[in-house]
PDB file of N, CA and C in Angstrom:
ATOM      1  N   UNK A   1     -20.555  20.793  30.570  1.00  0.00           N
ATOM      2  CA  UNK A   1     -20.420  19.449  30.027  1.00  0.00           C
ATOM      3  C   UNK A   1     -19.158  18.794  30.589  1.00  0.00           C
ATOM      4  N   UNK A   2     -18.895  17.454  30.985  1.00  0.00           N
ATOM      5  CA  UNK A   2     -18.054  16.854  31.510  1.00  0.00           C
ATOM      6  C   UNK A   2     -17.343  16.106  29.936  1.00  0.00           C
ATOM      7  N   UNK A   3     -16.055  15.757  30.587  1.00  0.00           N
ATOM      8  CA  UNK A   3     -15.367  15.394  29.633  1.00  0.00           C
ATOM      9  C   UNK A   3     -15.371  13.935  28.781  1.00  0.00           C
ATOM     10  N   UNK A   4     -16.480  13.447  29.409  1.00  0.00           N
ATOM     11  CA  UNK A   4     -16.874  11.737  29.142  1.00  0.00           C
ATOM     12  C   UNK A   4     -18.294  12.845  27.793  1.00  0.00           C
ATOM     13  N   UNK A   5     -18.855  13.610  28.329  1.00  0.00           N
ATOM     14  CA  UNK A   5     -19.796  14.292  27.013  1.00  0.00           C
ATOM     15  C   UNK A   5     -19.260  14.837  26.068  1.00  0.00           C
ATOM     16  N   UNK A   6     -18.213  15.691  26.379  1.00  0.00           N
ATOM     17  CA  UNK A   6     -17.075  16.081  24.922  1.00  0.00           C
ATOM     18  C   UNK A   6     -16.910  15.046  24.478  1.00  0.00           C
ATOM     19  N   UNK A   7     -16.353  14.237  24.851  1.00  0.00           N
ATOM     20  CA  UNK A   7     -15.494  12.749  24.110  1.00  0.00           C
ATOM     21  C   UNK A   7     -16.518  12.188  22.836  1.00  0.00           C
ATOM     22  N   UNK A   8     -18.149  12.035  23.574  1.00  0.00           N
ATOM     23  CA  UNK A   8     -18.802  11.520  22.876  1.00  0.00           C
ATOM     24  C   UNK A   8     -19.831  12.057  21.933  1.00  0.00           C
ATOM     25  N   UNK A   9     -19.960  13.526  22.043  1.00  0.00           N
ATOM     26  CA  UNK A   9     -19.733  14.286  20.850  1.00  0.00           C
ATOM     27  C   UNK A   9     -19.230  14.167  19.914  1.00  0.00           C
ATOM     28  N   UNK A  10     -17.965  14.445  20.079  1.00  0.00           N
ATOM     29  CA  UNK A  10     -16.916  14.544  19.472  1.00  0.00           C
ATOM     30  C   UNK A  10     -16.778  13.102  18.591  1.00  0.00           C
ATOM     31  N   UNK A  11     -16.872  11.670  19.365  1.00  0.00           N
ATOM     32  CA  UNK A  11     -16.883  10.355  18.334  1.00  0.00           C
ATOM     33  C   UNK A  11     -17.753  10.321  17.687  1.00  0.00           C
ATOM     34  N   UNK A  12     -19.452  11.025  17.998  1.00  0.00           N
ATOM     35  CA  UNK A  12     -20.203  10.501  17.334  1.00  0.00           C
ATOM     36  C   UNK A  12     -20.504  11.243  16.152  1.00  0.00           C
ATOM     37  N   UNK A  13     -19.731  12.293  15.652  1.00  0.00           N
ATOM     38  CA  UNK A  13     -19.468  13.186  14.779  1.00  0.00           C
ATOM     39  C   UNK A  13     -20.041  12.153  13.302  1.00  0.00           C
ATOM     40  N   UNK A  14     -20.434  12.993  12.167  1.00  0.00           N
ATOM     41  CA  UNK A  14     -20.462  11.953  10.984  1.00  0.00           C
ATOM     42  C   UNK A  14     -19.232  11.782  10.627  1.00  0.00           C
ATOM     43  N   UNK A  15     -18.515  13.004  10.698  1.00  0.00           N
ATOM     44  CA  UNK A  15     -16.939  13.073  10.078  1.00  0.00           C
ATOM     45  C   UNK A  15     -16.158  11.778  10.615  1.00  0.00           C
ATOM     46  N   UNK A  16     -16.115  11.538  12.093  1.00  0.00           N
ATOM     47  CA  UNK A  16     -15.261  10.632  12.773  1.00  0.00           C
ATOM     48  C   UNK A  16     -15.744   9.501  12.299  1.00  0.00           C
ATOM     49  N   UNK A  17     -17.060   8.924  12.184  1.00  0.00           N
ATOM     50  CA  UNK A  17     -17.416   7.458  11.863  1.00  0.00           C
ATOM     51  C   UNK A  17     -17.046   7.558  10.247  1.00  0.00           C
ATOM     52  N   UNK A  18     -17.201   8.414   9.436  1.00  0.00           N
ATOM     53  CA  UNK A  18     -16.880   8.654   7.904  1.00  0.00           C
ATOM     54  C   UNK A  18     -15.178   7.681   7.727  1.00  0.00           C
ATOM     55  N   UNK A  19     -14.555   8.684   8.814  1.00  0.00           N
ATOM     56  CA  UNK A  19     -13.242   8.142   8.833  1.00  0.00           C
ATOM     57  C   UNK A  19     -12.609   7.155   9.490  1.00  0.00           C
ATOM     58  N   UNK A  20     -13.277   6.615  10.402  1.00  0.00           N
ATOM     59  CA  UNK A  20     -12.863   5.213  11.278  1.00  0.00           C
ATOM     60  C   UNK A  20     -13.334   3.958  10.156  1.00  0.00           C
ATOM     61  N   UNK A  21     -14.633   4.348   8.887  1.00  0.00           N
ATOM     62  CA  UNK A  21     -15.106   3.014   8.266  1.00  0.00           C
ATOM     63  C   UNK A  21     -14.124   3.409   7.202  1.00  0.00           C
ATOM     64  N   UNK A  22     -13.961   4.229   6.385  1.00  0.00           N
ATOM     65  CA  UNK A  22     -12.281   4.431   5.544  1.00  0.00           C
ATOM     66  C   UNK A  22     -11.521   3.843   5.682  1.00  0.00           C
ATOM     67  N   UNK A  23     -10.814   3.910   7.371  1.00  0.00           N
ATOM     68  CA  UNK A  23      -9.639   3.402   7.461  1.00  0.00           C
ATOM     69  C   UNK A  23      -9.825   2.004   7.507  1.00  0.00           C
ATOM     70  N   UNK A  24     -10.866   1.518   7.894  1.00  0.00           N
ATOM     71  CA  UNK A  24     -10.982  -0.452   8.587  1.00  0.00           C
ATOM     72  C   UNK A  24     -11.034  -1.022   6.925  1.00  0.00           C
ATOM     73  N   UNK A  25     -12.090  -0.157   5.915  1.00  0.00           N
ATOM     74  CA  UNK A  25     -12.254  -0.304   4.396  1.00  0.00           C
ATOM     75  C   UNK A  25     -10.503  -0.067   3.547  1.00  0.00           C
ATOM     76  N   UNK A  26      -9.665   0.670   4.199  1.00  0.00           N
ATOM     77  CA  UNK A  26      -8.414   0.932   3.698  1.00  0.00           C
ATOM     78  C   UNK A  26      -7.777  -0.246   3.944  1.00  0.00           C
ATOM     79  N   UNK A  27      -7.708  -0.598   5.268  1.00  0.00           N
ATOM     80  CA  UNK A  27      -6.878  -2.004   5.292  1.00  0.00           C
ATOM     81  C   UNK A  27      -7.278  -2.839   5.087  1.00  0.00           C
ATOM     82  N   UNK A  28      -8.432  -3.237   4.491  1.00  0.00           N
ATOM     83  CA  UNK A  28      -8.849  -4.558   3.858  1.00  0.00           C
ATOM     84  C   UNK A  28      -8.671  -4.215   2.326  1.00  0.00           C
ATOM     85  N   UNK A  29      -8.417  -3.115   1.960  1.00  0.00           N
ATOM     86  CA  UNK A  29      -8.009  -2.558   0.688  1.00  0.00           C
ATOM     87  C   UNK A  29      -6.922  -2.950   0.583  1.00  0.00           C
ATOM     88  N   UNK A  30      -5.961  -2.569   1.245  1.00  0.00           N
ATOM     89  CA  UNK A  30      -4.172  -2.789   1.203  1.00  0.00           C
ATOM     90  C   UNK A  30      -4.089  -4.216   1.417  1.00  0.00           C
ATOM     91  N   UNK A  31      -4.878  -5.138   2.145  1.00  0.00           N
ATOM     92  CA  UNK A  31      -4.351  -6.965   1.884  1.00  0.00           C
ATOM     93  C   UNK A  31      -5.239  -7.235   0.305  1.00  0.00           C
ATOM     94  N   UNK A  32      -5.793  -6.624  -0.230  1.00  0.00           N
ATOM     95  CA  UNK A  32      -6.214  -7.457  -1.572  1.00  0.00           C
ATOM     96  C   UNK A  32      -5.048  -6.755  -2.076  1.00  0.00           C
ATOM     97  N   UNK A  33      -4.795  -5.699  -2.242  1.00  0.00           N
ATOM     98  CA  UNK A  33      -3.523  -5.262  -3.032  1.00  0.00           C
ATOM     99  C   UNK A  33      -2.252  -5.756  -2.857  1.00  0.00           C
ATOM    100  N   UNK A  34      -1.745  -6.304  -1.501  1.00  0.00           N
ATOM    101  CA  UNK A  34      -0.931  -6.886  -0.977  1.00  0.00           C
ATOM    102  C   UNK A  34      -0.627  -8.197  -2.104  1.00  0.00           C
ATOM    103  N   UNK A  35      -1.469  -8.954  -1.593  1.00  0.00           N
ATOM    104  CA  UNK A  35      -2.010 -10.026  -2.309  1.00  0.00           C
ATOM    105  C   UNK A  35      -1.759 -10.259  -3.466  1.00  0.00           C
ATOM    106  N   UNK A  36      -2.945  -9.264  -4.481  1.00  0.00           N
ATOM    107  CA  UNK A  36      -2.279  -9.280  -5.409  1.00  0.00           C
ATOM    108  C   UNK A  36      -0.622  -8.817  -6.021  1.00  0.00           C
ATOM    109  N   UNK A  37      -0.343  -7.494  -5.322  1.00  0.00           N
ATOM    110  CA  UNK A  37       0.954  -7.612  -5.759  1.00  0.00           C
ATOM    111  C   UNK A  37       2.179  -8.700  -5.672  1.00  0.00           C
ATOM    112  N   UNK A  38       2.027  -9.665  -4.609  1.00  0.00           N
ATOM    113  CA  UNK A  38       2.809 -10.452  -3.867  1.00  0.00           C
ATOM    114  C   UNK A  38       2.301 -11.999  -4.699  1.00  0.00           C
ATOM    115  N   UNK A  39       1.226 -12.311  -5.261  1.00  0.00           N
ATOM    116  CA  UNK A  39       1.095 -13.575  -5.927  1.00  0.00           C
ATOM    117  C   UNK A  39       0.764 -13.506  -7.577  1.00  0.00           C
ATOM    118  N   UNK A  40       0.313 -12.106  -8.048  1.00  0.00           N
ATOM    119  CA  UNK A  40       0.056 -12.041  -8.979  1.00  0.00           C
ATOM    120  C   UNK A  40       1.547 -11.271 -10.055  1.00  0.00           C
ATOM    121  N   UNK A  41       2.111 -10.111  -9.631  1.00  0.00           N
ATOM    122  CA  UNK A  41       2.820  -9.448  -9.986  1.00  0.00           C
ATOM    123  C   UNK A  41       4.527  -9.973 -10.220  1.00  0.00           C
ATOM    124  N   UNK A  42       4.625  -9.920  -8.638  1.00  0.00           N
ATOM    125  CA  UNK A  42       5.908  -9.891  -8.189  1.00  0.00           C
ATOM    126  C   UNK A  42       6.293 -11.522  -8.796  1.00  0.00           C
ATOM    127  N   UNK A  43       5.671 -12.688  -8.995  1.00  0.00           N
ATOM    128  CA  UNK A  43       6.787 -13.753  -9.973  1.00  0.00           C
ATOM    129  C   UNK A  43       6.785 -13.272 -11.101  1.00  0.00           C
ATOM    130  N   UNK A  44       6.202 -12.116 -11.615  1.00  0.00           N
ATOM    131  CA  UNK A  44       6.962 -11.783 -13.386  1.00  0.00           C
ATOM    132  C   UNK A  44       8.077 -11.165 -12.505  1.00  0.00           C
ATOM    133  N   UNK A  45       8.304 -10.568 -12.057  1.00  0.00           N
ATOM    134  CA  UNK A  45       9.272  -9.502 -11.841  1.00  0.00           C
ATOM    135  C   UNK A  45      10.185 -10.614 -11.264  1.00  0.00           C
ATOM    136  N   UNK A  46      10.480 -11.278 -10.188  1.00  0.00           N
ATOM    137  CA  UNK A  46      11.070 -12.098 -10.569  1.00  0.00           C
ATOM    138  C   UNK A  46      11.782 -13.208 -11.548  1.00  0.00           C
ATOM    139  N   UNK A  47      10.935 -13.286 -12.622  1.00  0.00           N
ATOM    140  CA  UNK A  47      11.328 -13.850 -13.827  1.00  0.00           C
ATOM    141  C   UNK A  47      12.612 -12.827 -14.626  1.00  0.00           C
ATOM    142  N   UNK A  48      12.210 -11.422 -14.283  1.00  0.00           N
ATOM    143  CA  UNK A  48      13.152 -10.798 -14.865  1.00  0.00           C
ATOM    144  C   UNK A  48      14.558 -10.648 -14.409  1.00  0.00           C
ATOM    145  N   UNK A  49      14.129 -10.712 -12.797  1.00  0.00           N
ATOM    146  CA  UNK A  49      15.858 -10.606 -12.172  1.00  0.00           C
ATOM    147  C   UNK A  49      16.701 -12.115 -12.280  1.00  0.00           C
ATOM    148  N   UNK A  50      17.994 -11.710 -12.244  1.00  0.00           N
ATOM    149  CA  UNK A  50      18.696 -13.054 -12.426  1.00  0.00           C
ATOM    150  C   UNK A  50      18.434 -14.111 -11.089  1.00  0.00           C
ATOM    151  N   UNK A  51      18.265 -13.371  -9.845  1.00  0.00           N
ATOM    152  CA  UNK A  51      17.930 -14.559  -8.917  1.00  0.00           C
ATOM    153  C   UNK A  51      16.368 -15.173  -8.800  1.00  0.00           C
ATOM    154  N   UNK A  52      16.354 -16.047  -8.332  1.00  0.00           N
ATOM    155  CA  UNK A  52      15.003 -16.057  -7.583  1.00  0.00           C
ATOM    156  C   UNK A  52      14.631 -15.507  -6.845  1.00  0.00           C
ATOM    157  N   UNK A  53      15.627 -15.327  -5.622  1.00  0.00           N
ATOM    158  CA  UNK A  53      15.493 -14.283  -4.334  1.00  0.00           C
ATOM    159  C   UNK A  53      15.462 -13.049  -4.303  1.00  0.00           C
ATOM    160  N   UNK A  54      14.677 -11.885  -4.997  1.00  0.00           N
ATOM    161  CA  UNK A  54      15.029 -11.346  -5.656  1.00  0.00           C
ATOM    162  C   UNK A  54      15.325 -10.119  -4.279  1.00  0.00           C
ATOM    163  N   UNK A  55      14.190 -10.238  -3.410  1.00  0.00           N
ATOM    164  CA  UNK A  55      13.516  -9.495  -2.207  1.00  0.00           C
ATOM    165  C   UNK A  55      15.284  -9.775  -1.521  1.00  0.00           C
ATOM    166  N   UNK A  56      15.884  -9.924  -1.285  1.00  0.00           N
ATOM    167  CA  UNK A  56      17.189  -9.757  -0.748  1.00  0.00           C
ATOM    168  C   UNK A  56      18.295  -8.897  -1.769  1.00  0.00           C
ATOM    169  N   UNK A  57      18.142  -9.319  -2.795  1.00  0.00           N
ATOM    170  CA  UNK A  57      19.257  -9.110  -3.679  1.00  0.00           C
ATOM    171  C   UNK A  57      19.780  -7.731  -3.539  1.00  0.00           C
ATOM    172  N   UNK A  58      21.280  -7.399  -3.570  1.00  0.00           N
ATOM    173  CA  UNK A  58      21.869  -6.474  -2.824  1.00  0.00           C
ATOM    174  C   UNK A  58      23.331  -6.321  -3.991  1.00  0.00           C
ATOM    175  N   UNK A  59      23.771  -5.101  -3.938  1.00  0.00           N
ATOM    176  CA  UNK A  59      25.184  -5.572  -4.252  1.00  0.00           C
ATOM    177  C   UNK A  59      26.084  -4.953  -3.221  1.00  0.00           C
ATOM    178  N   UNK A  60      27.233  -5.464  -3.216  1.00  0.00           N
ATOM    179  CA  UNK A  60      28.083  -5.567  -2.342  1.00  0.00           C
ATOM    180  C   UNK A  60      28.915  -4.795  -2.531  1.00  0.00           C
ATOM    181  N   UNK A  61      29.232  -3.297  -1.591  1.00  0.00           N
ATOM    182  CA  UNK A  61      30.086  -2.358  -2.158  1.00  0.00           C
ATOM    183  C   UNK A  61      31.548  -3.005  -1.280  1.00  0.00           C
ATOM    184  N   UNK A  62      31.274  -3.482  -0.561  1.00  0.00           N
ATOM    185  CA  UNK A  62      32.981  -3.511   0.515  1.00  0.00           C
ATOM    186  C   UNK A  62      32.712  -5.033   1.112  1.00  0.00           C
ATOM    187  N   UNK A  63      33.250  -5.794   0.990  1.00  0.00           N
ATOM    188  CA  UNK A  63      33.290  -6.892   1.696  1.00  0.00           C
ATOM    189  C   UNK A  63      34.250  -6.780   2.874  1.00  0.00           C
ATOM    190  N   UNK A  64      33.597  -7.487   4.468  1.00  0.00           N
ATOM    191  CA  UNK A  64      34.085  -7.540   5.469  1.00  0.00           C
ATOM    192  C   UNK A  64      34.826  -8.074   5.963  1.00  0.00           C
ATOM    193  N   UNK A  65      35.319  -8.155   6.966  1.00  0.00           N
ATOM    194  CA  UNK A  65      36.060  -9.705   7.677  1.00  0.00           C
ATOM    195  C   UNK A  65      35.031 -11.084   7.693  1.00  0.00           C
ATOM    196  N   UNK A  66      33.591 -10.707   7.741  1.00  0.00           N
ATOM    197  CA  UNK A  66      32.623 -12.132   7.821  1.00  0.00           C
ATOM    198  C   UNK A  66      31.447 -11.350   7.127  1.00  0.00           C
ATOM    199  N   UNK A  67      30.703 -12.012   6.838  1.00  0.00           N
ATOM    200  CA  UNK A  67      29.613 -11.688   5.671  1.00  0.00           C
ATOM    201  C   UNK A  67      28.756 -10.718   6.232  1.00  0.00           C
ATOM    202  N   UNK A  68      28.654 -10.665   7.435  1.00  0.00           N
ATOM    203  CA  UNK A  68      27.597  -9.852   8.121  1.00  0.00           C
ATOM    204  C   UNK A  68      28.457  -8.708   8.329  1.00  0.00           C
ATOM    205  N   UNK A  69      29.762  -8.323   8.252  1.00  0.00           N
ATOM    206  CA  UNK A  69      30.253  -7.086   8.029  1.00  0.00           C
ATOM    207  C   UNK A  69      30.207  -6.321   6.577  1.00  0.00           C
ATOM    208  N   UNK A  70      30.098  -6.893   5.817  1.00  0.00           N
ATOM    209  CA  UNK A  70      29.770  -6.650   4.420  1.00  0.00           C
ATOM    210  C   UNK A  70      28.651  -4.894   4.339  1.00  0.00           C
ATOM    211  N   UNK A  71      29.387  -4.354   3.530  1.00  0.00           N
ATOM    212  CA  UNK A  71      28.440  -3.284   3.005  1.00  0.00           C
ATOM    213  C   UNK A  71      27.846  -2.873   1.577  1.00  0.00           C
ATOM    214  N   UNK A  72      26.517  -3.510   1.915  1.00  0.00           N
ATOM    215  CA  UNK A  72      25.948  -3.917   1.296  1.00  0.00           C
ATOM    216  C   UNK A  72      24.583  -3.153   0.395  1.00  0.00           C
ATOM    217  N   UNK A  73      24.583  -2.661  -0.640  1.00  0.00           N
ATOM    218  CA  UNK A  73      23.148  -2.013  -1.288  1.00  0.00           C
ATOM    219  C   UNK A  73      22.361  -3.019  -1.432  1.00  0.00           C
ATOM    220  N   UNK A  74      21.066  -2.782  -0.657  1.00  0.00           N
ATOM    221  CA  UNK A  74      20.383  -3.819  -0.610  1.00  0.00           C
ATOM    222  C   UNK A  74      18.813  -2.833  -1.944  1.00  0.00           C
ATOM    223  N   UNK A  75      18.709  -3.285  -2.840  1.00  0.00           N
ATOM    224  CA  UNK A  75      17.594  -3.021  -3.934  1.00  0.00           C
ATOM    225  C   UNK A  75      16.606  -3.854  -3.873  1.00  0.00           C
ATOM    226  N   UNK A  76      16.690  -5.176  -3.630  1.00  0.00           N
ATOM    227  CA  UNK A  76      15.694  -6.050  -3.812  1.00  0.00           C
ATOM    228  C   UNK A  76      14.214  -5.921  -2.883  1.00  0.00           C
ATOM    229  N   UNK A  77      14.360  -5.473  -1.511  1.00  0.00           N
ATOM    230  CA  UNK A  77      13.046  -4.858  -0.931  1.00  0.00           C
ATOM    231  C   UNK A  77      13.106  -3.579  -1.324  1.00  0.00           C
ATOM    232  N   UNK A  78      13.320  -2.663  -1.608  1.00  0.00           N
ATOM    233  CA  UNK A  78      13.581  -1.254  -2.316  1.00  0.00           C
ATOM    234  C   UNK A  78      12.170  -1.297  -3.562  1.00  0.00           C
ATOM    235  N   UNK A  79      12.992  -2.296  -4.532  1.00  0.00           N
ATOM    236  CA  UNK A  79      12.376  -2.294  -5.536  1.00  0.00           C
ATOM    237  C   UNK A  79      10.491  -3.135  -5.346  1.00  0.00           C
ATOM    238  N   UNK A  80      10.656  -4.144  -4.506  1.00  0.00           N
ATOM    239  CA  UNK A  80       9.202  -4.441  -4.312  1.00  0.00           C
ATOM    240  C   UNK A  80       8.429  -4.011  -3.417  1.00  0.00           C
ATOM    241  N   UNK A  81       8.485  -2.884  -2.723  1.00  0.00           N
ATOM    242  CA  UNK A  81       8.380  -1.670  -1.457  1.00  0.00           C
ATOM    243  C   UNK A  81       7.780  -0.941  -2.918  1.00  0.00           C
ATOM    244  N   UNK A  82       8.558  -0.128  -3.716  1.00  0.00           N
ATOM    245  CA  UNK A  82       8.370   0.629  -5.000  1.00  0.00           C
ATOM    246  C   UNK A  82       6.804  -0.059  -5.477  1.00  0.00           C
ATOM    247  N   UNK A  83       7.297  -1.056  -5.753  1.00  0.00           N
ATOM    248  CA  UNK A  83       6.130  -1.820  -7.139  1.00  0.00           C
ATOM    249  C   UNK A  83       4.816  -2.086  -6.507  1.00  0.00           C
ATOM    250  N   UNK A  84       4.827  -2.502  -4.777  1.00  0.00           N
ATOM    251  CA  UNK A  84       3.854  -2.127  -4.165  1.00  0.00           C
ATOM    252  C   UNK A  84       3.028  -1.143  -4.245  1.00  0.00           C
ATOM    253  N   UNK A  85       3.721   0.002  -3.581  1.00  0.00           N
ATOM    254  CA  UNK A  85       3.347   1.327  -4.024  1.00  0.00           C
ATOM    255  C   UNK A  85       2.846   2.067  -5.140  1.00  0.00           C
ATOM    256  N   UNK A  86       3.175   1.549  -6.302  1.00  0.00           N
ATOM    257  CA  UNK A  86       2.876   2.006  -7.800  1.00  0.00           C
ATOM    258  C   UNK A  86       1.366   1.011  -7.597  1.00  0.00           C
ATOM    259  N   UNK A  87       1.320  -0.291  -7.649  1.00  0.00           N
ATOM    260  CA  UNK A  87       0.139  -1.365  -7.462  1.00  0.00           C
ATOM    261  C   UNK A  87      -1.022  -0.619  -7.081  1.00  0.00           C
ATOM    262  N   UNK A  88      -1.024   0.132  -5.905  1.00  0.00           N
ATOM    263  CA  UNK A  88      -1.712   0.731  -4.780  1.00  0.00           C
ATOM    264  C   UNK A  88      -2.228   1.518  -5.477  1.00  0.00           C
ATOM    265  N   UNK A  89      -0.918   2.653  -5.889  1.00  0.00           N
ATOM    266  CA  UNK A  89      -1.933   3.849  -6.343  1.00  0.00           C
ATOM    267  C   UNK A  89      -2.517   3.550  -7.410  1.00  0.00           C
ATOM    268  N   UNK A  90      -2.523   3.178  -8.135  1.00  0.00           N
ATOM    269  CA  UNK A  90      -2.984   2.973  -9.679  1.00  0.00           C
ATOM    270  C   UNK A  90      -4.111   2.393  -9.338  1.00  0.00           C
ATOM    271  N   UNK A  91      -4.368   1.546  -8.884  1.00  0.00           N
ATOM    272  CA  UNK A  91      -5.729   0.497  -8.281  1.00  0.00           C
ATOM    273  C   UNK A  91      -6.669   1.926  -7.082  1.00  0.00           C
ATOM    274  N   UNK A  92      -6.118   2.736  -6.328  1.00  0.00           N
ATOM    275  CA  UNK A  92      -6.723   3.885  -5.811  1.00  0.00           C
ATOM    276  C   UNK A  92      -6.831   4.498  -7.213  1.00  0.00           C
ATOM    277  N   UNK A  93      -6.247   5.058  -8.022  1.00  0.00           N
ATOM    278  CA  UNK A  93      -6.821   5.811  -9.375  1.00  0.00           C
ATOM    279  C   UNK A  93      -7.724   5.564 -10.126  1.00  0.00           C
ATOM    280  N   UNK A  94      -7.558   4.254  -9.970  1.00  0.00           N
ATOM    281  CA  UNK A  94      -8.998   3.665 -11.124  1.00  0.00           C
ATOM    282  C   UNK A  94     -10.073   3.477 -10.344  1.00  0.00           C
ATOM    283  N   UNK A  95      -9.907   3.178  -8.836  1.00  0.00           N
ATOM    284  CA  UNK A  95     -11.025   3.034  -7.811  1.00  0.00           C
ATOM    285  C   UNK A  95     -12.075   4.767  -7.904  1.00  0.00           C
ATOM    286  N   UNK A  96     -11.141   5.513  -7.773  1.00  0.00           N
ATOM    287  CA  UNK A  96     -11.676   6.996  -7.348  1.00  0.00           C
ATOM    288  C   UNK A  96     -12.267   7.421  -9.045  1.00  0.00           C
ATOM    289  N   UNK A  97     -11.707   6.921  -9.697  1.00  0.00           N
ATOM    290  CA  UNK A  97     -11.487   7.755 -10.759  1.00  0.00           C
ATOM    291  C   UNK A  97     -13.094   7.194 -11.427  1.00  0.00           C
ATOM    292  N   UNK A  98     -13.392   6.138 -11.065  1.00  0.00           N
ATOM    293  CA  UNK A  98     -14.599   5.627 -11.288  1.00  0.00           C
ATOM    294  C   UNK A  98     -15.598   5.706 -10.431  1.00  0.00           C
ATOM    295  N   UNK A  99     -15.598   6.078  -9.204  1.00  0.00           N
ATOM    296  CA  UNK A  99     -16.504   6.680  -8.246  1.00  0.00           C
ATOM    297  C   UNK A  99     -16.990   8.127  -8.391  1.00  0.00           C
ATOM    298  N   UNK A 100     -15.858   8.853  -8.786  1.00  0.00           N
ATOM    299  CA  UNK A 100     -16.455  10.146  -9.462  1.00  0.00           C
ATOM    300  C   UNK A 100     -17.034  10.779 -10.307  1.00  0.00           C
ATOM    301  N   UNK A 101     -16.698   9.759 -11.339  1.00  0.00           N
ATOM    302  CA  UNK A 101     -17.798   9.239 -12.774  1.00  0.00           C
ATOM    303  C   UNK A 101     -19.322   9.322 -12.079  1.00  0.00           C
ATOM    304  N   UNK A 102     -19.199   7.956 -11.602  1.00  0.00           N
ATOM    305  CA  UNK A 102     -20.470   7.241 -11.530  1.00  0.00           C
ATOM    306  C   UNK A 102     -21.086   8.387 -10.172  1.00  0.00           C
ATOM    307  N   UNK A 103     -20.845   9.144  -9.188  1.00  0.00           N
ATOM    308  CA  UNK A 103     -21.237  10.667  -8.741  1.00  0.00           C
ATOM    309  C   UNK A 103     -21.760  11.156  -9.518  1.00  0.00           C
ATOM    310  N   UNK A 104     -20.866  11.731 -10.862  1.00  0.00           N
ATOM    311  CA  UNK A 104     -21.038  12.613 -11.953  1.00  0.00           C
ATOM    312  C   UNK A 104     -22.334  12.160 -12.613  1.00  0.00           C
ATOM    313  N   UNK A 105     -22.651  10.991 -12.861  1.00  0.00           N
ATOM    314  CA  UNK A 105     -23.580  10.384 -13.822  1.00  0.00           C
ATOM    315  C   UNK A 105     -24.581  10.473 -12.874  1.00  0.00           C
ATOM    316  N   UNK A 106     -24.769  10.473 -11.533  1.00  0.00           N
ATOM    317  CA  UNK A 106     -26.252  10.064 -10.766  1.00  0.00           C
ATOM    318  C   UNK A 106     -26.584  11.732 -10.548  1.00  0.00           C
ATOM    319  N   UNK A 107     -25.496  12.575 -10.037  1.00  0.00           N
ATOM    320  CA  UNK A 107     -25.930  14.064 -10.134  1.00  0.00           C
ATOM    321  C   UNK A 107     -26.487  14.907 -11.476  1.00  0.00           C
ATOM    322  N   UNK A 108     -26.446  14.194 -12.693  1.00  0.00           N
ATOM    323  CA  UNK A 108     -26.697  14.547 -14.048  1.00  0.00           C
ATOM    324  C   UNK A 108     -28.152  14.138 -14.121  1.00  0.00           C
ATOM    325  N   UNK A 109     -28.201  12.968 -13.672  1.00  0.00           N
ATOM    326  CA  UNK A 109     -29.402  11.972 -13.661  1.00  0.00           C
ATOM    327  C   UNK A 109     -30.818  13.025 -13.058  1.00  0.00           C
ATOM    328  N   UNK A 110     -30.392  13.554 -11.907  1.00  0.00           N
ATOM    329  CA  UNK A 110     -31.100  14.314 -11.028  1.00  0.00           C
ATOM    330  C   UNK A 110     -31.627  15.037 -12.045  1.00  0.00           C
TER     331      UNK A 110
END
């Protein structure tokens, strides 16, 4: 077998197409979650911090000779990086967690 026939073996696997429609289904997963975390979520959470800006907000351990020398803890992408992440999984938990049900219920059915 030549290596143009391995190759296409090998793609046309069920496993490989299983996992190429996952991943294209994953990232259209991650912009509704995006989304929602970013228009639905994140202005409460803003309501809670004292700025508006919240996605910068930093505190300032050492101030520099000019602002851009400044050393700086930056929390504010930290924390909505975090809340993303929590968004995600929880929305994957209830996604799976209800697909395995409804498995459970059609294999019972049988």
């Amino acid at each position: 077998m030549s290596l143009g026939d391995d190759f296409r073996a090998f793609a046309l696997k069920g496993n490989v197409v299983d996992l190429a429609v996952g991943v294209i289904i994953g990232g259209a997963f991650g912009k509704i979650v995006t989304a929602l975390v970013n228009d639905l979520v994140m202005p409460f959470v803003a309501l809670a911090l004292p700025s508006g800006d919240w996605r910068t907000a930093g505190l300032v351990l050492r101030h520099g000779a000019e602002a851009k020398d400044d050393v700086v803890l930056r929390y504010g992408d930290f924390l909505a990086t975090t809340i993303d992440f929590l968004v995600i999984a929880f929305a994957l938990f209830v996604v799976v967690t209800k697909l395995v049900r409804a498995r459970a219920a059609t294999e019972d059915a049988r």
